[in-house]
Protein backbone atom coordinates (compact mmCIF):
# COMPACT_ATOMS: atom_id res chain seq x y z
CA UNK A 1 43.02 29.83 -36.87
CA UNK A 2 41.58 32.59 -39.17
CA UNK A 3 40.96 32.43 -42.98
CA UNK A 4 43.87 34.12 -43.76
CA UNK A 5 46.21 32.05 -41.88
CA UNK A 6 44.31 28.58 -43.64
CA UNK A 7 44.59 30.39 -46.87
CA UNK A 8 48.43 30.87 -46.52
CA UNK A 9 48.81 26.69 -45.08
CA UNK A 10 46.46 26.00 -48.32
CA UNK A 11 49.26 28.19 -50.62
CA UNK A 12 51.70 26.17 -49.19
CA UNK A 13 50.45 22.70 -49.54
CA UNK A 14 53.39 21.46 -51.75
CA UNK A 15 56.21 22.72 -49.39
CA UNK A 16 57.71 20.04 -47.35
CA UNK A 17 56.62 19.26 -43.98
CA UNK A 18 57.21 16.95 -40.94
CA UNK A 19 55.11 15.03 -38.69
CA UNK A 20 55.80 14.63 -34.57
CA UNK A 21 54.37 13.82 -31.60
CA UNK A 22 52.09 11.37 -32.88
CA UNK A 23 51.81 8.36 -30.35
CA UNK A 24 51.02 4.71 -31.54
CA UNK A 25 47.54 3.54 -29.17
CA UNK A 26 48.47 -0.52 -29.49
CA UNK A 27 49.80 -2.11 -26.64
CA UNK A 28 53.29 -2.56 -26.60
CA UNK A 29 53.64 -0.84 -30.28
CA UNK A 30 56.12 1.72 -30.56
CA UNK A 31 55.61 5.20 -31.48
CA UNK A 32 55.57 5.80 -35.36
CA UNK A 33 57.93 7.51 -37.38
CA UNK A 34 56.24 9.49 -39.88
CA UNK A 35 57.60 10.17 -43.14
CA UNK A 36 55.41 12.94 -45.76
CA UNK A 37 56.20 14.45 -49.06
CA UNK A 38 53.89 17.86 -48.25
CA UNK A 39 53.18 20.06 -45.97
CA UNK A 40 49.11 18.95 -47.29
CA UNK A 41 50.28 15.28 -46.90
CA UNK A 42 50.75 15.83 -43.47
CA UNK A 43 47.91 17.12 -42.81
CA UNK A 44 45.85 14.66 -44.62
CA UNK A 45 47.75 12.22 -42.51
CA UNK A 46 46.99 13.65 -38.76
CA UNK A 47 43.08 14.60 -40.28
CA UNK A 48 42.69 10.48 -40.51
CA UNK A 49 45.13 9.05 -38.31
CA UNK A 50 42.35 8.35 -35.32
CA UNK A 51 41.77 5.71 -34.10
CA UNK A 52 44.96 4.07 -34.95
CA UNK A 53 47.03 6.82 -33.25
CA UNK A 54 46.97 9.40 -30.99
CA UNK A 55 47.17 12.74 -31.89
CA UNK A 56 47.32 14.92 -29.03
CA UNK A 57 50.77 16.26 -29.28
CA UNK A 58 51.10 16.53 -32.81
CA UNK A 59 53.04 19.20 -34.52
CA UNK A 60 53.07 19.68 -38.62
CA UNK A 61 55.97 21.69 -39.57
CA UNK A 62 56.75 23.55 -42.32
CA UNK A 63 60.14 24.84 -43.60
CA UNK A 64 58.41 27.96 -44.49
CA UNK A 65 58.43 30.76 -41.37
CA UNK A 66 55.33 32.44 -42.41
CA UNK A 67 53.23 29.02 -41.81
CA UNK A 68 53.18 28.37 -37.67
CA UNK A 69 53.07 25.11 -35.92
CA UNK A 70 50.07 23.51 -36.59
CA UNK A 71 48.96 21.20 -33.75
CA UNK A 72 45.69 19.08 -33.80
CA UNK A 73 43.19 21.80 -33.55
CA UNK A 74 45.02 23.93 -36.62
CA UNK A 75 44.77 20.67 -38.63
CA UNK A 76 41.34 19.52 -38.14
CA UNK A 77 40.38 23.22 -38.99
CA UNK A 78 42.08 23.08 -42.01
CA UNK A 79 40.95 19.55 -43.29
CA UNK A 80 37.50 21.16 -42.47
CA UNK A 81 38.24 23.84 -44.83
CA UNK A 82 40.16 22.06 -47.74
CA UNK A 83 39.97 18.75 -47.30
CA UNK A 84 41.45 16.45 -50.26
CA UNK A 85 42.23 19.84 -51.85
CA UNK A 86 45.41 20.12 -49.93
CA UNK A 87 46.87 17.52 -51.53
CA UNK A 88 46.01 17.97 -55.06
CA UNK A 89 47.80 20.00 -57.93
């Protein structure tokens, strides 16, 4: 993901955003339904959901069509970037 495409997810940290394809690694656990406010909650979220889950499939979505799919790679490149930042005024 380039700069400008990070600096766009960062503009749109407060726009709402879901969470799928994350997998629960318990035994016998069921998946987890994951509910965010943000489009930077969520990727707070996936950034520090290992160990408890696995991330491999994840997709953040964003209502906005000028922010793509972010799987696991977008979002660890964006933590790296932003970190906490993403989800503060």
């Amino acid at each position: 993901m380039d700069r400008p495409a990070m600096a766009s997810v960062f503009r749109m940290r407060h726009a709402p955003a879901t969470v799928s394809g994350v997998r629960s690694t318990g035994q016998g656990q069921a998946d987890p339904i994951i509910r965010v406010n943000s489009l930077g909650d969520a990727i707070r979220f996936v950034a520090n959901a290992y160990p408890n889950y696995d991330i491999t499939d994840v997709a953040v979505t964003c209502g906005d069509p000028s922010i793509p799919r972010l799987g696991n790679l977008e979002v660890k490149e964006v933590w790296r970037e932003y970190g906490e930042r993403l989800t503060q005024e």
